[in-house]
N, C-alpha and C. Protein backbone atom coordinates (compact mmCIF):
# COMPACT_ATOMS: atom_id res chain seq x y z
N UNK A 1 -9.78 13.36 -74.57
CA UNK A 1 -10.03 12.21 -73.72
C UNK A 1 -9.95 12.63 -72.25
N UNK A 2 -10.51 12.38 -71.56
CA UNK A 2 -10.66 12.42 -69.97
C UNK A 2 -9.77 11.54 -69.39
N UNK A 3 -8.67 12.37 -67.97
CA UNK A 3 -8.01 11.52 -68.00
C UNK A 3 -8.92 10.77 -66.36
N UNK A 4 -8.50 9.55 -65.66
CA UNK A 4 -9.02 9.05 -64.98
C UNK A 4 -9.35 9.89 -63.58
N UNK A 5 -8.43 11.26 -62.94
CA UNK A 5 -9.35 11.90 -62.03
C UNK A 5 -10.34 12.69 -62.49
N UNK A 6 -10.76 13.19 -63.61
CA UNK A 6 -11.69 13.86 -64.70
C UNK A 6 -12.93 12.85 -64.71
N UNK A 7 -13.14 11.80 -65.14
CA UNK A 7 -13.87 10.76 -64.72
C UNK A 7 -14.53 10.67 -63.29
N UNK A 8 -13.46 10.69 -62.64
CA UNK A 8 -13.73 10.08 -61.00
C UNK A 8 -14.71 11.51 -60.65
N UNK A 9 -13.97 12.37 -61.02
CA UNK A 9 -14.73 13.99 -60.89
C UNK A 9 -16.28 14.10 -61.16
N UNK A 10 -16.30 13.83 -62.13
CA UNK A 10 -17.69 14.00 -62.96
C UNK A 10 -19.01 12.54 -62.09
N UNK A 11 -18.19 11.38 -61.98
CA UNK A 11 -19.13 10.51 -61.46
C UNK A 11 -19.20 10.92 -60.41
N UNK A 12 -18.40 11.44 -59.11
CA UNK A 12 -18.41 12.04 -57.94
C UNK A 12 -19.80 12.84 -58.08
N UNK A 13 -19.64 13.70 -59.26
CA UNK A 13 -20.55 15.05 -59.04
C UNK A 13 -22.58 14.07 -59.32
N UNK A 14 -22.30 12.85 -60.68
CA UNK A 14 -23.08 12.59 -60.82
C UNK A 14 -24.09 11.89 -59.32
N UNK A 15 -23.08 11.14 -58.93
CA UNK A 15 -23.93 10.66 -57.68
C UNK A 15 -24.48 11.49 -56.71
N UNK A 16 -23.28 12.86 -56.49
CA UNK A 16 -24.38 14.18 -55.64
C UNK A 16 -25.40 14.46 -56.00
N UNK A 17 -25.49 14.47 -57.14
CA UNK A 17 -26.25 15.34 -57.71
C UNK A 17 -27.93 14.47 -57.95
N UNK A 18 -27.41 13.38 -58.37
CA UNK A 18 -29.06 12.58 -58.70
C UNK A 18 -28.97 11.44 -57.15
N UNK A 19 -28.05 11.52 -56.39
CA UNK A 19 -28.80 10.65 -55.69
C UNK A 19 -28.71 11.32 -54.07
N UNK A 20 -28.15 12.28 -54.09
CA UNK A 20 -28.24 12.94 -53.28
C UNK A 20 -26.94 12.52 -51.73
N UNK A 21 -25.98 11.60 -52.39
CA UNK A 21 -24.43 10.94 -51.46
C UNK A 21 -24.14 11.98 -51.23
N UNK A 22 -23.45 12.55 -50.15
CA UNK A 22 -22.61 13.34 -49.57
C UNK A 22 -21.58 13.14 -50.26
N UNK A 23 -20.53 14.09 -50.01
CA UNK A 23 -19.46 14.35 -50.59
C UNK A 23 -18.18 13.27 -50.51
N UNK A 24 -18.46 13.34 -48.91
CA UNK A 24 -17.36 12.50 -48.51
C UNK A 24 -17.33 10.79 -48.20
N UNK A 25 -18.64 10.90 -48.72
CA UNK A 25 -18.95 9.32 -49.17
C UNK A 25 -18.31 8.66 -49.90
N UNK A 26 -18.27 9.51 -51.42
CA UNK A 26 -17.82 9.07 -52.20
C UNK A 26 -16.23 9.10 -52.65
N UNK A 27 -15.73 7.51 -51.64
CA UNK A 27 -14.70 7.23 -52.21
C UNK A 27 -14.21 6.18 -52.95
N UNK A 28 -13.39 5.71 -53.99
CA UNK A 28 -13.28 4.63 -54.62
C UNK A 28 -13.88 3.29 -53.97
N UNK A 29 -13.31 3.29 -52.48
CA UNK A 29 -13.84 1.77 -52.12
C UNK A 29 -15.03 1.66 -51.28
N UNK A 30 -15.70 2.43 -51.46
CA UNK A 30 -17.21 2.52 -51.19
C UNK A 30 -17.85 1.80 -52.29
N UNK A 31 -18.98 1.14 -51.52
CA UNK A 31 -19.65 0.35 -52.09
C UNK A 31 -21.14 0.84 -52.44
N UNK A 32 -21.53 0.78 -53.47
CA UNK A 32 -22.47 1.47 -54.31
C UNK A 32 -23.57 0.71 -53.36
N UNK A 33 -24.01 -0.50 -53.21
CA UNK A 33 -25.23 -0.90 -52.69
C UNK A 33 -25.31 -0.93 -51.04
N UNK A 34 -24.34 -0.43 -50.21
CA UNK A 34 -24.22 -0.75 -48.99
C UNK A 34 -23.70 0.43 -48.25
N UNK A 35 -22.64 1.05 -48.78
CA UNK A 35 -22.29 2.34 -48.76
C UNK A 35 -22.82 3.65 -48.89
N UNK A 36 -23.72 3.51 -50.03
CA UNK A 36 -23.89 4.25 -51.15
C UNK A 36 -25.76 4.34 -50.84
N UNK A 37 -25.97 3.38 -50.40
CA UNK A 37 -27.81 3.49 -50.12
C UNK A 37 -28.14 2.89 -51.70
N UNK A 38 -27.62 2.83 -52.64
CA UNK A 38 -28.28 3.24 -54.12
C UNK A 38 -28.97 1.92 -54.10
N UNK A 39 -29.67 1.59 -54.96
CA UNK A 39 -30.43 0.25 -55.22
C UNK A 39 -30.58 -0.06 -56.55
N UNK A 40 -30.67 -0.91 -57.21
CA UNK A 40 -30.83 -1.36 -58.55
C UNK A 40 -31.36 -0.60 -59.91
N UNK A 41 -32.52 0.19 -59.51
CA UNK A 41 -33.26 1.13 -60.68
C UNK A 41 -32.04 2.19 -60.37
N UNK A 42 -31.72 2.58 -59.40
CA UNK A 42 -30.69 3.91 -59.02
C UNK A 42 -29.19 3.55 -60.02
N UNK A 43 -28.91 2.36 -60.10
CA UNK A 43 -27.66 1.71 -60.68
C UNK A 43 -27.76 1.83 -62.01
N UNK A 44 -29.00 1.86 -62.45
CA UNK A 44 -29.52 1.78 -63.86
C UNK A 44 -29.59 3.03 -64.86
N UNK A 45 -30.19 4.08 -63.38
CA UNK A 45 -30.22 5.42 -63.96
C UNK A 45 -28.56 5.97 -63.58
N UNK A 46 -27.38 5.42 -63.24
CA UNK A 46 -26.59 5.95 -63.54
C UNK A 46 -25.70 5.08 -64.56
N UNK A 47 -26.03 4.26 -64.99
CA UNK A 47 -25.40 3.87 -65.99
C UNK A 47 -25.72 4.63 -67.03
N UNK A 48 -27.32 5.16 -67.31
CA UNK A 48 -27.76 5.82 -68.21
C UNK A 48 -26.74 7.42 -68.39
N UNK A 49 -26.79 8.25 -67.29
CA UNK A 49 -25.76 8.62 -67.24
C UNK A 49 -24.57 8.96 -67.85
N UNK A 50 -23.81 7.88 -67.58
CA UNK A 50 -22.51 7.71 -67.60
C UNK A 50 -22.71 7.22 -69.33
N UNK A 51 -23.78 6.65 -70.02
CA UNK A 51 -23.04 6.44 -71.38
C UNK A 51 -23.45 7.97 -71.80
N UNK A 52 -24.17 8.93 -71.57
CA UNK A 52 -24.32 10.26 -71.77
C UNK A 52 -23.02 10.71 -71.93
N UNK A 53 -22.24 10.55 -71.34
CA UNK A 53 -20.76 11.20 -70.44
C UNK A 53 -19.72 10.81 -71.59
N UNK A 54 -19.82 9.84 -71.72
CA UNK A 54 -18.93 8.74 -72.65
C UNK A 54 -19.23 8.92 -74.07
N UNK A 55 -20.96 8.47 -74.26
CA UNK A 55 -21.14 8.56 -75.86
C UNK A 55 -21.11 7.24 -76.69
N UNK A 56 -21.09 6.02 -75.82
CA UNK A 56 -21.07 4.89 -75.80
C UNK A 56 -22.16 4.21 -74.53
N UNK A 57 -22.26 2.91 -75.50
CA UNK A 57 -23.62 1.95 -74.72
C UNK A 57 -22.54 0.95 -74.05
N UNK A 58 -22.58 0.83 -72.83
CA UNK A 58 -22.48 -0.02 -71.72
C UNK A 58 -22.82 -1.58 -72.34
N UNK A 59 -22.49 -2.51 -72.64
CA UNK A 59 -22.53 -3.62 -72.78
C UNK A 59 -23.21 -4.13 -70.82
N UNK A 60 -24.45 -4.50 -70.57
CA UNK A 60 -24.46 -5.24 -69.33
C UNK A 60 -23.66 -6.02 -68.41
N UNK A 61 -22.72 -6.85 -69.17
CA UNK A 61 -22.10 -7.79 -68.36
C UNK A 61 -20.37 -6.98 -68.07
N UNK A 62 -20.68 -6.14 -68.68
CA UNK A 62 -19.70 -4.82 -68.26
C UNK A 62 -19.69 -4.40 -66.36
N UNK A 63 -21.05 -3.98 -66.31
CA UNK A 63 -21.17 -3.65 -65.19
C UNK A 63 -22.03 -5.09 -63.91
N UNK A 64 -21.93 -6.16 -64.75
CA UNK A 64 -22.02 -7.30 -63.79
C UNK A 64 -21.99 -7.40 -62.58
N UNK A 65 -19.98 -6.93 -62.51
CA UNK A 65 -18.91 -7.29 -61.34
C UNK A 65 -18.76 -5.57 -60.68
N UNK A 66 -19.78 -5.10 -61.09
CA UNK A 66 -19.32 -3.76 -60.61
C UNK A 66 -20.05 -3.37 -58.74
N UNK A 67 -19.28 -3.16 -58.31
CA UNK A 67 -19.57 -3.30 -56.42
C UNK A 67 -19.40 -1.70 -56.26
N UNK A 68 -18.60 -1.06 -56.66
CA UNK A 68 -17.93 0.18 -55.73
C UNK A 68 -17.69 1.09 -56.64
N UNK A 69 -17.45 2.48 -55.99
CA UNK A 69 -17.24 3.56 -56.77
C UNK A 69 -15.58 3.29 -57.71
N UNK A 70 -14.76 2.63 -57.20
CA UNK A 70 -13.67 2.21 -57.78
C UNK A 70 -14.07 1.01 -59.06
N UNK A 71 -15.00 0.26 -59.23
CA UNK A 71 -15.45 -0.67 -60.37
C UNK A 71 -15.99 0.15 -61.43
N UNK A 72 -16.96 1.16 -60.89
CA UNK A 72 -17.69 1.85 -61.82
C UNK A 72 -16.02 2.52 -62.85
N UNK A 73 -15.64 3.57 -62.10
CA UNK A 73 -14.81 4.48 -62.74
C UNK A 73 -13.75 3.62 -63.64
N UNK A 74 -13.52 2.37 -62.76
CA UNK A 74 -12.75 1.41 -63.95
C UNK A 74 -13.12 1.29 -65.01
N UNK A 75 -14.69 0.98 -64.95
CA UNK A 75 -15.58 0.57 -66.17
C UNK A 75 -15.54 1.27 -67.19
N UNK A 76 -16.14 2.76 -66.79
CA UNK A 76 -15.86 3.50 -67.34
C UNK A 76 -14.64 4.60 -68.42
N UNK A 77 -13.73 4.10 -67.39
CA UNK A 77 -12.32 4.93 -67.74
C UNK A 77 -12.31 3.61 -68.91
N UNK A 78 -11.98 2.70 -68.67
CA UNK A 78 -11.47 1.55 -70.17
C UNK A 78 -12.50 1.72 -70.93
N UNK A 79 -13.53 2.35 -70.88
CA UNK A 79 -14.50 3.16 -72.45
C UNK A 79 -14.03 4.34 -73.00
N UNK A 80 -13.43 5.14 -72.31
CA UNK A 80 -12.96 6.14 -72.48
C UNK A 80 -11.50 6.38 -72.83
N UNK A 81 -11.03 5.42 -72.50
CA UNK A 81 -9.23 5.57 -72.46
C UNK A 81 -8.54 4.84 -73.92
C-alpha cells in the first residue's frame, strides 16, 4: 500500500509530467483550476491516470468537491488506504 507522501509523490510527478506545472507549484493548497492552469478535459485525463495508479474506477461524485492538489490526494489516498 502507498503510504500518503508516496501518493502525493507520484501525483506531483503526474501533473509535471502530462501537464507540464512546475515543480513548485505543486502544493497541497493549490488549486487545480486557478493555480494549476488545468481545465476540465485536463481533470479528466488525470483522473484517468490516477485510477491507472490505484487499479480502481473513480466513482464521479468522488471527485465532485475536488478543488486542489490537497482534495485530489485525499481522494485518492482513501482508495488506496
Amino acid at each position: 500500500m502507498l503510504s500518503r507522501d508516496e501518493v502525493f509523490e507520484k501525483l506531483k510527478g503526474h501533473l509535471e509530467e502530462m501537464f507540464e506545472v512546475p515543480p513548485e507549484k505543486i502544493v497541497q493548497g493549490a488549486r487545480l483550476y486557478e493555480d494549476l492552469d488545468l481545465d476540465s478535459i485536463d481533470a479528466v485525463d488525470l483522473v484517468v491516470k490516477l485510477q491507472e495508479l490505484t487499479g480502481r474506477k473513480f466513482k464521479p461524485e468522488e471527485f465532485k468537491s475536488v478543488r486542489t492538489v490537497g482534495d485530489v490526494l485525499d481522494a485518492v489516498y482513501a482508495l488506496v488506504a
